[in-house]
Protein backbone atom coordinates (compact mmCIF):
# COMPACT_ATOMS: atom_id res chain seq x y z
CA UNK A 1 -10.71 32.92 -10.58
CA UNK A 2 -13.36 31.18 -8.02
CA UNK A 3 -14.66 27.69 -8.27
CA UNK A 4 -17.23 25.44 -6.52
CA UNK A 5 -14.48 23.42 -5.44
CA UNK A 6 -10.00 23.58 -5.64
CA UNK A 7 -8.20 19.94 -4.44
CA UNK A 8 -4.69 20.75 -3.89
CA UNK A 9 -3.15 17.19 -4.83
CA UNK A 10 -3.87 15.11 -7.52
CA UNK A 11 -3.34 11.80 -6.42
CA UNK A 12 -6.00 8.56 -5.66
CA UNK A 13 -7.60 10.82 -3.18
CA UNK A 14 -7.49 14.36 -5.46
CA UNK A 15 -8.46 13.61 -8.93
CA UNK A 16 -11.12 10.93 -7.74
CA UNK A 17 -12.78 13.73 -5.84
CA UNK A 18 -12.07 16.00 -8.67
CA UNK A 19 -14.25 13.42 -10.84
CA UNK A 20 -16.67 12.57 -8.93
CA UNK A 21 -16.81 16.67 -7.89
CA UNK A 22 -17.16 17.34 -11.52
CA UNK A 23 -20.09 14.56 -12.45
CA UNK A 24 -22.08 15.96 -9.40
CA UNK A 25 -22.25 19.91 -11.31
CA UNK A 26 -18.91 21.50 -9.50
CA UNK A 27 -16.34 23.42 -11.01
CA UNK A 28 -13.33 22.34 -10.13
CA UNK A 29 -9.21 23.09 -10.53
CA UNK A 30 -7.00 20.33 -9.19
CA UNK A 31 -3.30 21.76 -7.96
CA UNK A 32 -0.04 19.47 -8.39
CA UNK A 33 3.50 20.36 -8.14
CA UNK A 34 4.66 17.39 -9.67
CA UNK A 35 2.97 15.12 -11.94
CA UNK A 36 -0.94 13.81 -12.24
CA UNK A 37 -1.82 11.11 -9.74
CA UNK A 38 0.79 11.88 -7.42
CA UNK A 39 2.65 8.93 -5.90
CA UNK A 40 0.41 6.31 -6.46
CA UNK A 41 0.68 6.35 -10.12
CA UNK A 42 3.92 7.60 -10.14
CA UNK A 43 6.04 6.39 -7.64
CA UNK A 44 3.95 3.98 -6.09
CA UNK A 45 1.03 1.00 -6.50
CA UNK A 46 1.40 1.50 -10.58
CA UNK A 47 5.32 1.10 -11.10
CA UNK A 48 6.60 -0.97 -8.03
CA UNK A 49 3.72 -3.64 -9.33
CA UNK A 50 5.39 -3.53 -13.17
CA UNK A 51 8.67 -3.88 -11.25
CA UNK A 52 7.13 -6.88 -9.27
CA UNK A 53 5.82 -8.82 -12.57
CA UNK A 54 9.39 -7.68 -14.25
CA UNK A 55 10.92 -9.88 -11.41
CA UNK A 56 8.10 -12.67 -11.39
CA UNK A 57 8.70 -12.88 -14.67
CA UNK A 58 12.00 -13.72 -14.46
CA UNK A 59 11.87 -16.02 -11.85
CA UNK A 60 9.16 -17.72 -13.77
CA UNK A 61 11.44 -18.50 -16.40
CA UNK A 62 13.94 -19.75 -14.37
CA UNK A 63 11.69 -22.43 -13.21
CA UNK A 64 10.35 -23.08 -16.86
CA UNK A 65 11.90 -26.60 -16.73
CA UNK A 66 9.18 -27.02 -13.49
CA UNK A 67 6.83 -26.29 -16.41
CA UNK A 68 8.04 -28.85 -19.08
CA UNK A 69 9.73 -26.01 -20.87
CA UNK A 70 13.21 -25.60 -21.65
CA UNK A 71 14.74 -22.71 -22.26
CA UNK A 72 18.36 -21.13 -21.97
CA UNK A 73 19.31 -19.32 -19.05
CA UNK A 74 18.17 -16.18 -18.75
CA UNK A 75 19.64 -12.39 -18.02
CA UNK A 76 18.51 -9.59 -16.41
CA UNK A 77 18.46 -6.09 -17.94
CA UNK A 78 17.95 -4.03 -14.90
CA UNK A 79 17.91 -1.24 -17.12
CA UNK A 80 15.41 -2.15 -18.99
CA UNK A 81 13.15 -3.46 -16.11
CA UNK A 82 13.37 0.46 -14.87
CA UNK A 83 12.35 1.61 -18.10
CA UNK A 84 9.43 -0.57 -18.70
CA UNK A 85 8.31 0.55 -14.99
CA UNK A 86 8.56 4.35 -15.75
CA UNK A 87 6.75 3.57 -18.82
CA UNK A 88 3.83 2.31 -17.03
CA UNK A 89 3.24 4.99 -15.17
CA UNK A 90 3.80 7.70 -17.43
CA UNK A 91 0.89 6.08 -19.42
CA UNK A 92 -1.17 5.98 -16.38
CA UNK A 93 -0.48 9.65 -15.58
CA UNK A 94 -1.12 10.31 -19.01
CA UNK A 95 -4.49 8.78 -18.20
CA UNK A 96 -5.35 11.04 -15.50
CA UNK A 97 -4.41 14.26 -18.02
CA UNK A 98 -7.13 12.59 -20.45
CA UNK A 99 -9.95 11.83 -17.50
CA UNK A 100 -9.48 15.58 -16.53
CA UNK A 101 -9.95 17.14 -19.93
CA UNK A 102 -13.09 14.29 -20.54
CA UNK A 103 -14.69 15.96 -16.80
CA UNK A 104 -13.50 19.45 -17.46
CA UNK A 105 -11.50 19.72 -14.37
CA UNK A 106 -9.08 22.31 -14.28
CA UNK A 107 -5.34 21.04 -13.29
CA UNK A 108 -3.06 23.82 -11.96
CA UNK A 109 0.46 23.35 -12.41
CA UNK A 110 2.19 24.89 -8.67
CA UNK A 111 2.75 24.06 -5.29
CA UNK A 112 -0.74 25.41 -3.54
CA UNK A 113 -0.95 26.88 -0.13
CA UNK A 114 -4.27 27.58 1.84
CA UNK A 115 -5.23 31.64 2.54
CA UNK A 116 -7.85 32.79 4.77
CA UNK A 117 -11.14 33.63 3.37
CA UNK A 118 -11.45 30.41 1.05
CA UNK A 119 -8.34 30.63 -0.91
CA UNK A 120 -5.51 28.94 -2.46
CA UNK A 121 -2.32 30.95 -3.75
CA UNK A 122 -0.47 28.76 -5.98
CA UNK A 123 3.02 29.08 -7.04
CA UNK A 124 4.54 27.80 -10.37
CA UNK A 125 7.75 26.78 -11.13
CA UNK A 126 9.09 30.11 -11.93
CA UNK A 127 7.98 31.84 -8.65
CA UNK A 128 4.74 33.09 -9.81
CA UNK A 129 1.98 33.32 -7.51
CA UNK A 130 -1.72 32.91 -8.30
CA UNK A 131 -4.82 33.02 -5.74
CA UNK A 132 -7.97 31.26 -6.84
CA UNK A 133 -10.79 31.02 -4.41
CA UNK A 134 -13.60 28.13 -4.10
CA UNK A 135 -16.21 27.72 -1.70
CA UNK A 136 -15.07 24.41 -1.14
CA UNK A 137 -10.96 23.78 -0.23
CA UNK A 138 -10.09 20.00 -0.49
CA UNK A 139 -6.33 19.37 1.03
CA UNK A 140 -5.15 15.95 -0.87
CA UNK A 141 -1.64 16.51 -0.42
CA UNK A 142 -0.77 12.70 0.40
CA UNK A 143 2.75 11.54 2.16
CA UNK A 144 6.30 11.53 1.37
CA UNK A 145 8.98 8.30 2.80
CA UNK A 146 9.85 8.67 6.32
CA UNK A 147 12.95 10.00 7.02
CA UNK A 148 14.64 7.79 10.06
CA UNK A 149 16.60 10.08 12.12
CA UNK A 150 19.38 7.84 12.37
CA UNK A 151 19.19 6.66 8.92
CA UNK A 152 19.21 9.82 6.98
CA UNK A 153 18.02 9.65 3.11
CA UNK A 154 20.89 10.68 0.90
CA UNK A 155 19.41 9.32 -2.56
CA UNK A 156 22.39 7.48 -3.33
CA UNK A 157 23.67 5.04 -0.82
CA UNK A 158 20.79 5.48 1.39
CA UNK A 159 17.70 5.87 -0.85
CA UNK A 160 13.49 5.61 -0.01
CA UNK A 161 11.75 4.20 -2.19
CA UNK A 162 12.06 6.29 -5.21
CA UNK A 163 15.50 5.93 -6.08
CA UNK A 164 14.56 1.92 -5.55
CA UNK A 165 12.47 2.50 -8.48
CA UNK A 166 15.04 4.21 -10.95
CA UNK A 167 18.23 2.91 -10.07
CA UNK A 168 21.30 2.96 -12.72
CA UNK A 169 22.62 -0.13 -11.96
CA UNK A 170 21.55 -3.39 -10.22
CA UNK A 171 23.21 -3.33 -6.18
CA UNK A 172 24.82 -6.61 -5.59
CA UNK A 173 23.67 -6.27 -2.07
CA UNK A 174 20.88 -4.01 -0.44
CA UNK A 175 19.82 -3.70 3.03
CA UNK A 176 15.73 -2.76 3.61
CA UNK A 177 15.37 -1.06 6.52
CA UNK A 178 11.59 -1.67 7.50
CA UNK A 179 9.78 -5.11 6.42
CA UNK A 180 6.08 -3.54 5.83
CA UNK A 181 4.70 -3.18 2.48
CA UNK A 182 7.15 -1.29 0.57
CA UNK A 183 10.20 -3.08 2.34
CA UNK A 184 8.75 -6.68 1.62
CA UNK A 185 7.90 -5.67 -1.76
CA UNK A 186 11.19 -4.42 -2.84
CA UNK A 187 13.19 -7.02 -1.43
CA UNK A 188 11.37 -9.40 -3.43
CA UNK A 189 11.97 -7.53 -6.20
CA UNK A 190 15.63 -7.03 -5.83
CA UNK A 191 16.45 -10.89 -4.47
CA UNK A 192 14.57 -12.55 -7.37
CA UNK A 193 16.67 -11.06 -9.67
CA UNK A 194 19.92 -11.98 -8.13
CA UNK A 195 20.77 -8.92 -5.54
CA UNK A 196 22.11 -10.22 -2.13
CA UNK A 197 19.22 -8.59 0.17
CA UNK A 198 18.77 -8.65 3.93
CA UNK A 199 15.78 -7.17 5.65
CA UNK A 200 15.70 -5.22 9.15
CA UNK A 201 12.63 -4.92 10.99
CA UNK A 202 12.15 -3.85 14.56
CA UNK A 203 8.71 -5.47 15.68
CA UNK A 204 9.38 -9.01 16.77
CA UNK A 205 6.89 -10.58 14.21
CA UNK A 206 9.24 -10.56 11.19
CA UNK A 207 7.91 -9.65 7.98
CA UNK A 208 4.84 -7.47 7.75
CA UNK A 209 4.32 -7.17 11.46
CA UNK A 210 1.03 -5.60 11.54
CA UNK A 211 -0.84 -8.63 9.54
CA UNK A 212 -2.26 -11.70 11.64
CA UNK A 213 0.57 -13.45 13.37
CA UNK A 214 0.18 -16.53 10.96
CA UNK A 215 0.74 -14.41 7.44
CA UNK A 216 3.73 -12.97 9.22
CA UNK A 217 5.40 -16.22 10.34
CA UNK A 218 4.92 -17.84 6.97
CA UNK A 219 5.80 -14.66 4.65
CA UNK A 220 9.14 -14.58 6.96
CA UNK A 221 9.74 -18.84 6.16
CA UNK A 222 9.06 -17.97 2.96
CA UNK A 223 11.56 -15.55 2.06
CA UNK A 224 14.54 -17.11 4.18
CA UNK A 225 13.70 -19.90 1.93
CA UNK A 226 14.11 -18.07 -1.08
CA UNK A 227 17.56 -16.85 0.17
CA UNK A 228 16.71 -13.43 2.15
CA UNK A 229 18.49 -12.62 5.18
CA UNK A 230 15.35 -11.67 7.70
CA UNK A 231 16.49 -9.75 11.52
CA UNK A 232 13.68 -9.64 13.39
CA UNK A 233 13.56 -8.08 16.94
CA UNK A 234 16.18 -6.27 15.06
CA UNK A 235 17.21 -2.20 15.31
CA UNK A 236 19.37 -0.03 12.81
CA UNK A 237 22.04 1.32 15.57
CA UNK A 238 24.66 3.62 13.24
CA UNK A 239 24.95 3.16 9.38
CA UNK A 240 28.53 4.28 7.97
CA UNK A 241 28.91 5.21 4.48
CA UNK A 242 32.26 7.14 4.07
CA UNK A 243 33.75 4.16 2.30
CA UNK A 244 32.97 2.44 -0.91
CA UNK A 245 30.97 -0.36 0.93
CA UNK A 246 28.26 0.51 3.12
CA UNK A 247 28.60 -1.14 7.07
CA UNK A 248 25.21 -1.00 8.73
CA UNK A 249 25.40 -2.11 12.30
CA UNK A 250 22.22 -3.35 13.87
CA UNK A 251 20.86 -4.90 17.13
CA UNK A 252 19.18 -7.80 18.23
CA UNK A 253 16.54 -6.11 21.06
CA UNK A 254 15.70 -9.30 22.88
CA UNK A 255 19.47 -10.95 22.87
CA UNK A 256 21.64 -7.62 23.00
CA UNK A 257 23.91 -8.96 19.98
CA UNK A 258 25.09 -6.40 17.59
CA UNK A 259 25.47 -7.61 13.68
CA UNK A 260 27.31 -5.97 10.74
CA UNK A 261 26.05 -6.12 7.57
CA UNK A 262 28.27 -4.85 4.37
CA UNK A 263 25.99 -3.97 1.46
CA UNK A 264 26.21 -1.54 -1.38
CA UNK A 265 22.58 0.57 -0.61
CA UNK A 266 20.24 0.63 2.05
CA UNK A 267 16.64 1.23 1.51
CA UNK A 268 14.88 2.96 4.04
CA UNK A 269 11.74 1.80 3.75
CA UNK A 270 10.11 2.56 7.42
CA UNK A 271 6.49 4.00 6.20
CA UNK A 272 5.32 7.39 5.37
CA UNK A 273 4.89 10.89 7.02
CA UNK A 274 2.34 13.30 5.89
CA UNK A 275 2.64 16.37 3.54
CA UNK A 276 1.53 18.58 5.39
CA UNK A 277 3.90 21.47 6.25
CA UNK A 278 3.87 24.93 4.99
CA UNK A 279 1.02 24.91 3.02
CA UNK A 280 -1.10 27.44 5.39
CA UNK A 281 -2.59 25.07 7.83
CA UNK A 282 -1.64 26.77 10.92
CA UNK A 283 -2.75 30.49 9.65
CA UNK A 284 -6.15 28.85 9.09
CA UNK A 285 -6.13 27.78 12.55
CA UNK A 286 -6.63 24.06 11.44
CA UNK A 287 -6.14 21.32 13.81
CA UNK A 288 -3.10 18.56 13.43
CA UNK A 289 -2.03 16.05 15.90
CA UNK A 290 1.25 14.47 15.43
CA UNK A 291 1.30 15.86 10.96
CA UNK A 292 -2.19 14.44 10.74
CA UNK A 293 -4.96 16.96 9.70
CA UNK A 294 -8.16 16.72 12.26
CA UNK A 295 -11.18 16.09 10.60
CA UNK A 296 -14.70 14.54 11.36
CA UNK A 297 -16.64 11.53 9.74
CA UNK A 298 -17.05 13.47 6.67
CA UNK A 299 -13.37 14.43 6.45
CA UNK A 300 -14.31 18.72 7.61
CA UNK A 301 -11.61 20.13 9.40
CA UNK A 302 -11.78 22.82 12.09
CA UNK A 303 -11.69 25.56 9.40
CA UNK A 304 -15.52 26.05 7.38
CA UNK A 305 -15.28 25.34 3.51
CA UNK A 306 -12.00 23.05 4.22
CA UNK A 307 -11.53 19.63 4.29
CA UNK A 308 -8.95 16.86 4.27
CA UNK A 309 -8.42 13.18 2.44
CA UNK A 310 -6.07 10.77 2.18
CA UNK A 311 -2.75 9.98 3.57
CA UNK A 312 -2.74 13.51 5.35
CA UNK A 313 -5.54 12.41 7.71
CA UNK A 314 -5.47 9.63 10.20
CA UNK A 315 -6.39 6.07 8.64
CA UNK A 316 -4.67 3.11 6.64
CA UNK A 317 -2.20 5.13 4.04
CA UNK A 318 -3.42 3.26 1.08
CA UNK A 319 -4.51 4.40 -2.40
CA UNK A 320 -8.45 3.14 -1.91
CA UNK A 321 -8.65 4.08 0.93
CA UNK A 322 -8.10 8.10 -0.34
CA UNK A 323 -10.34 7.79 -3.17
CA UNK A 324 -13.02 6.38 -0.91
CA UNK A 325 -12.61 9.29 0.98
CA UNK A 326 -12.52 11.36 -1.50
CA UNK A 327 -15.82 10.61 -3.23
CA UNK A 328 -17.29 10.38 0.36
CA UNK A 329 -16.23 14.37 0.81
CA UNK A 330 -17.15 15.47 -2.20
CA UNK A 331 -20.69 13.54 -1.61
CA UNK A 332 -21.41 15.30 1.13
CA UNK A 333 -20.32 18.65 -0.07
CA UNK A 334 -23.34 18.25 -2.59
CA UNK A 335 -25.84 17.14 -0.18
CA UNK A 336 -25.80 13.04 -0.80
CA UNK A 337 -25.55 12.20 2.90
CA UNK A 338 -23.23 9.70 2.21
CA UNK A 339 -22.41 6.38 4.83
CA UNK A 340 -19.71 7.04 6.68
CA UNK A 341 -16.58 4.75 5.66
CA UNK A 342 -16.63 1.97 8.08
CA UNK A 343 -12.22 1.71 8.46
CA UNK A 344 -13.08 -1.38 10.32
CA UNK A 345 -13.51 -3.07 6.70
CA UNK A 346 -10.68 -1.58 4.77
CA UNK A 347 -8.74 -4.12 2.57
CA UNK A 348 -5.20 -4.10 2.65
CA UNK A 349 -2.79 -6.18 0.44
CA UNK A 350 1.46 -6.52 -0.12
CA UNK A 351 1.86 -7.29 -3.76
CA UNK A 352 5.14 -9.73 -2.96
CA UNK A 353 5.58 -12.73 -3.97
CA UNK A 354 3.58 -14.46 -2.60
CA UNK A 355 1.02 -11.86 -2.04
CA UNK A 356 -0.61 -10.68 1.31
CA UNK A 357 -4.09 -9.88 1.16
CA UNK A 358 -6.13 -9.22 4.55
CA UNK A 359 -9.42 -7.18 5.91
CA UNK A 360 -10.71 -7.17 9.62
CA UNK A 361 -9.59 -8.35 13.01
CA UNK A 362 -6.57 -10.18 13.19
CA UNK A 363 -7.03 -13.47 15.59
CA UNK A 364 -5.00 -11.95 18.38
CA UNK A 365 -7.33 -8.81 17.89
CA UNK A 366 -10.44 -10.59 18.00
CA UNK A 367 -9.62 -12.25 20.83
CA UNK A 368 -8.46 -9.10 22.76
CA UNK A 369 -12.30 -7.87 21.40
CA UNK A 370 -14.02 -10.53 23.59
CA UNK A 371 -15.26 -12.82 20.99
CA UNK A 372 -15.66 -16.38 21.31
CA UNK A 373 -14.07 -17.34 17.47
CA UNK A 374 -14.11 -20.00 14.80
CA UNK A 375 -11.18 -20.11 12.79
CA UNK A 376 -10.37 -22.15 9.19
CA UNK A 377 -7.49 -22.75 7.40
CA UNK A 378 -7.44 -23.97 4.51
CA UNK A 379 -3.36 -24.43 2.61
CA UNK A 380 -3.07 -23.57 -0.96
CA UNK A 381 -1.08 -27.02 -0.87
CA UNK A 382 -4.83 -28.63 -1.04
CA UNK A 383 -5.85 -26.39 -3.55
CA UNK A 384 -6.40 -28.17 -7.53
CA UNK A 385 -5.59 -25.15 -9.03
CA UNK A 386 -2.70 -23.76 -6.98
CA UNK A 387 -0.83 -27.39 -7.54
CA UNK A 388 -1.91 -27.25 -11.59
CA UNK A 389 -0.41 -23.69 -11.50
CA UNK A 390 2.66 -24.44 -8.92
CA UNK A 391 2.10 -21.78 -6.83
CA UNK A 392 1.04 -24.03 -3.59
CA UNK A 393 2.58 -21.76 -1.06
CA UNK A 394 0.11 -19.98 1.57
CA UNK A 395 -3.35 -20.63 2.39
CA UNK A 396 -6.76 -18.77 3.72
CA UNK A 397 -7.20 -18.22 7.25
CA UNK A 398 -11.40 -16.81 8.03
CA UNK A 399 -12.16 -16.00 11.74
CA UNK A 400 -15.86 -16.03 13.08
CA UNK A 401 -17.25 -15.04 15.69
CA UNK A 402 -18.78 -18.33 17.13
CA UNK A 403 -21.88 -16.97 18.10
CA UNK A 404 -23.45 -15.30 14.88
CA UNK A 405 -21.70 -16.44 12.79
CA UNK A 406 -20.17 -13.02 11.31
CA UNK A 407 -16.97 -12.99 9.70
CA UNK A 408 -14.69 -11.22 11.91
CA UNK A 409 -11.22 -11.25 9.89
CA UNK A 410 -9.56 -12.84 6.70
CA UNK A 411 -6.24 -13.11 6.35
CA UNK A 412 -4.43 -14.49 2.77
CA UNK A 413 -1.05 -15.43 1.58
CA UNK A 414 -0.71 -17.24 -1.92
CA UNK A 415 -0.80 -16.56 -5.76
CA UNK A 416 -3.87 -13.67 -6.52
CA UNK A 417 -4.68 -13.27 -3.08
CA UNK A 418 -5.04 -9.55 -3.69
CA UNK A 419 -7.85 -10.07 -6.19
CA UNK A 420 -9.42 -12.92 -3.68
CA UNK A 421 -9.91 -10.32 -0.70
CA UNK A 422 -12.69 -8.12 -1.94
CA UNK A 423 -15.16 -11.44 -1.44
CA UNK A 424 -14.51 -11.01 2.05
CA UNK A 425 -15.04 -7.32 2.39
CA UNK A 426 -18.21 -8.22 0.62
CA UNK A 427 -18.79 -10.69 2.59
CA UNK A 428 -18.49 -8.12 6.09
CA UNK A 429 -20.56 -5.44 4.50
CA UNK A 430 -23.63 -7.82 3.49
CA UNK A 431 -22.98 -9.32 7.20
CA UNK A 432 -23.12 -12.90 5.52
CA UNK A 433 -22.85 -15.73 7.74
CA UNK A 434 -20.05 -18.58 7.71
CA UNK A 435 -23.22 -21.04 6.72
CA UNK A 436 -24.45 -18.89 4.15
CA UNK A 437 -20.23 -18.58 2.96
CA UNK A 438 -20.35 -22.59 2.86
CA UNK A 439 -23.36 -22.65 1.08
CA UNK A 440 -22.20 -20.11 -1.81
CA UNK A 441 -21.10 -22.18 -4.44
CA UNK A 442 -17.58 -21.21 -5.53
CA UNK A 443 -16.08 -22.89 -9.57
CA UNK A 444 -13.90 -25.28 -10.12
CA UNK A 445 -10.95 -25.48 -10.51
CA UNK A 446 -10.25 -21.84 -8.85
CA UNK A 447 -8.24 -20.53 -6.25
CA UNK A 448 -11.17 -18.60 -4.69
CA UNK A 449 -11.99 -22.06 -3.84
CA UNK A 450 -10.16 -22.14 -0.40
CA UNK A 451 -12.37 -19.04 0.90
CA UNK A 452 -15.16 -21.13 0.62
CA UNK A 453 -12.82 -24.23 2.06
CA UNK A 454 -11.37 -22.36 5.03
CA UNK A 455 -15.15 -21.61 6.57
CA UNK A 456 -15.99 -25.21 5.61
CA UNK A 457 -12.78 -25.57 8.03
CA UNK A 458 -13.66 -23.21 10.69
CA UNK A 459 -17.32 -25.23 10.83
CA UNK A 460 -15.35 -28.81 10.62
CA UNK A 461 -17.37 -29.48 7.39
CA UNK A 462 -14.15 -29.16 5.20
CA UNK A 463 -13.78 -31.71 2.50
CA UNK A 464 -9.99 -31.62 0.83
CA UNK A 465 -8.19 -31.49 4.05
């Protein structure tokens, strides 16, 4: 069967570009092997965020009395938590079935693979293959955990981060292997709700090592405060799990110092490597560089008719990021001449507790740019209504650059952060000014507040610090 256009991968990237395909006059057929939008609503940003409000939840009620409520002390039914998680996303997924029948999208259950001469042979579950041809060949194929070499992923006492999510039974202690996104986010999850959890990272930052320096160092106080162990500077050396307790064995790189720690799983949680093997590249003569697929500002790889989204291209892995590509692709396939996605202004945010919310340069990266800055600060302490809502951890950081006033970087750590960054991506595209910023007149009592605050800061015109 031939179609304007076949996506193999249905996840933020795939069935956004299916849509969007679709409302622009293409037939299309979207391939999974596994279940409509692919790790993101399955196994990623949908159910690790129910398991996050699960745990905030809980911890919420164990502060009640900090509320003027009383209330008996309450219990944890891990079981339950996992359930109400997988439920969430199976009613997302079930979502994406319904948005594909409303745009008439084809969805073809298999694992695809790309042929010469435009095609895709697709094989289902009982060995059957089926070749479909398109004039158009979108690879969404997205990004599995990485596999350490030294920290092999068994699924049970070494797991990534889908076993985290459907666990039997609660670990009394876990070590996370990797203190990015996924490793900060889970070992919020699991310490709030009483598991003993330690966190390894290699980079010498601490906790989320590629944010600006400041997020980093006060995530990192932060979570030693709320009881998690934090080695920094710190590498996974061996990892021994022939007896009933687990004995990882790490090292300190700047003192030499080896540490045991005993736990009962480890979570490998050191990024993502992209799904890209075996499914025809190299017979198509396509270009990849270290797993990534080659492609050009409009995501065309070295093949005609063929193109590439997502986590399988280089970029920031993240769910938006796909879909932006995505509809970008697709735009251009229909003759749109779309802008180019400027990845200089790409939002990213860690949905721990509190949450990490960031777009731009970081200060050390402005700096290392050339730019002569001005930076604000303004704490969530100072905030009305982060105190009225006792959440006064964090604050706003803005950089400038001191000479037009453009806003260079923002960098967030506090309650809602997450919803507060898209101002500032705004804010970049539209080129607005840190005067114009002060000037914008921002309600009260919010916590959006301190954005406007911290370039009041940066322009020592601040007026609740």
């Amino acid at each position: 069967m031939a179609y304007d256009l076949i996506i193999v991968g249905s996840g933020p990237g795939g069935y956004v570009a299916a849509i969007r395909a679709s409302q622009l006059g293409m037939k299309v057929a979207v391939v999974e092997r596994e279940n409509l939008g692919g790790i993101c609503l399955n196994w990623g940003c949908i159910p690790t965020k129910a398991l996050i409000k699960s745990a905030q939840v809980f911890e919420y009620i164990e502060h009640a009395g900090d509320y003027g409520i009383k209330v008996s002390k309450p219990e944890m039914d891990f079981p339950a938590m996992i359930k109400r998680s997988r439920g969430v996303a199976d009613g997302m997924s079930k979502g994406v079935n319904f948005l594909m029948r409303k745009n008439k999208i084809e969805v073809i259950n298999g694992t695809g693979k790309l042929l010469r001469g435009k095609k895709v042979e697709v094989t289902d579950a009982d060995g059957k293959a089926t070749t479909y041809s398109a004039e158009h060949i979108i690879v969404a194929t997205g990004a599995r955990a990485r596999a350490l070499p030294n920290l092999p992923i068994d699924g049970e006492k070494v797991i990534g981060y889908r076993q985290a999510m459907t666990l039997a039974k609660q670990p009394k202690r876990m070590v996370v292997v990797g203190a990015g996104a996924i490793g900060t986010e889970f070992a919020y999850v699991y310490s709030s709700i009483g598991t003993e959890v330690t966190v390894v990272e290699f980079a010498p930052e601490g906790l989320v090592p590629r944010e600006d320096a400041d997020i980093s160092k006060e995530l990192t106080k932060l979570y030693k405060k709320k009881g998690i162990n934090v080695l920094a500077n710190t590498a996974v050396e061996t990892i021994d799990t022939s007896g009933k307790v687990i004995k990882v064995t790490a090292k300190n790189r700047k003192t030499g110092k080896d540490v045991t720690i005993e736990c009962d799983v480890v979570l490998s949680a050191a990024g993502v490597a992209p799904n890209t093997e075996n499914i025809g590249l190299e017979d198509l003569g396509i270009k990849v560089e270290r797993g990534l697929i080659e492609v050009d500002a409009m995501y065309r790889t070295s093949a005609p008719g063929v193109y590439a989204i997502g986590d399988v291209v280089s970029g920031p892995a993240l769910a938006h990021v796909a879909s932006a590509e995505g509809i970008t692709c697709v735009e251009n396939i229909a003759g749109l001449k779309p802008e180019a996605i400027d990845y200089n202004n790409i939002p990213g945010c860690t949905y721990c507790i509190p949450e990490i919310a960031s777009v731009g340069y970081t200060e050390k990266a402005a700096k290392e740019a050339g730019y002569e800055l001005k930076v604000g600060k303004f704490p969530f302490s100072a905030s009305g209504k982060a105190s009225a809502a006792g959440v006064k951890e964090g604050f706003v950081k803005l950089i400038f650059d001191a000479k037009y006033g453009e806003l260079l970087g923002a960098h967030m750590i506090g309650a809602n952060v997450t919803e507060m960054i898209a101002e500032a991506v705004a804010i970049r595209k539209l080129e607005t000014t840190g005067h114009e910023l002060i000037k914008t007149i921002h309600p009260h009592p919010t916590m959006s507040e301190a954005v406007m605050e911290a370039a009041a800061a940066a322009y020592d015109e601040v007026i609740h610090l």
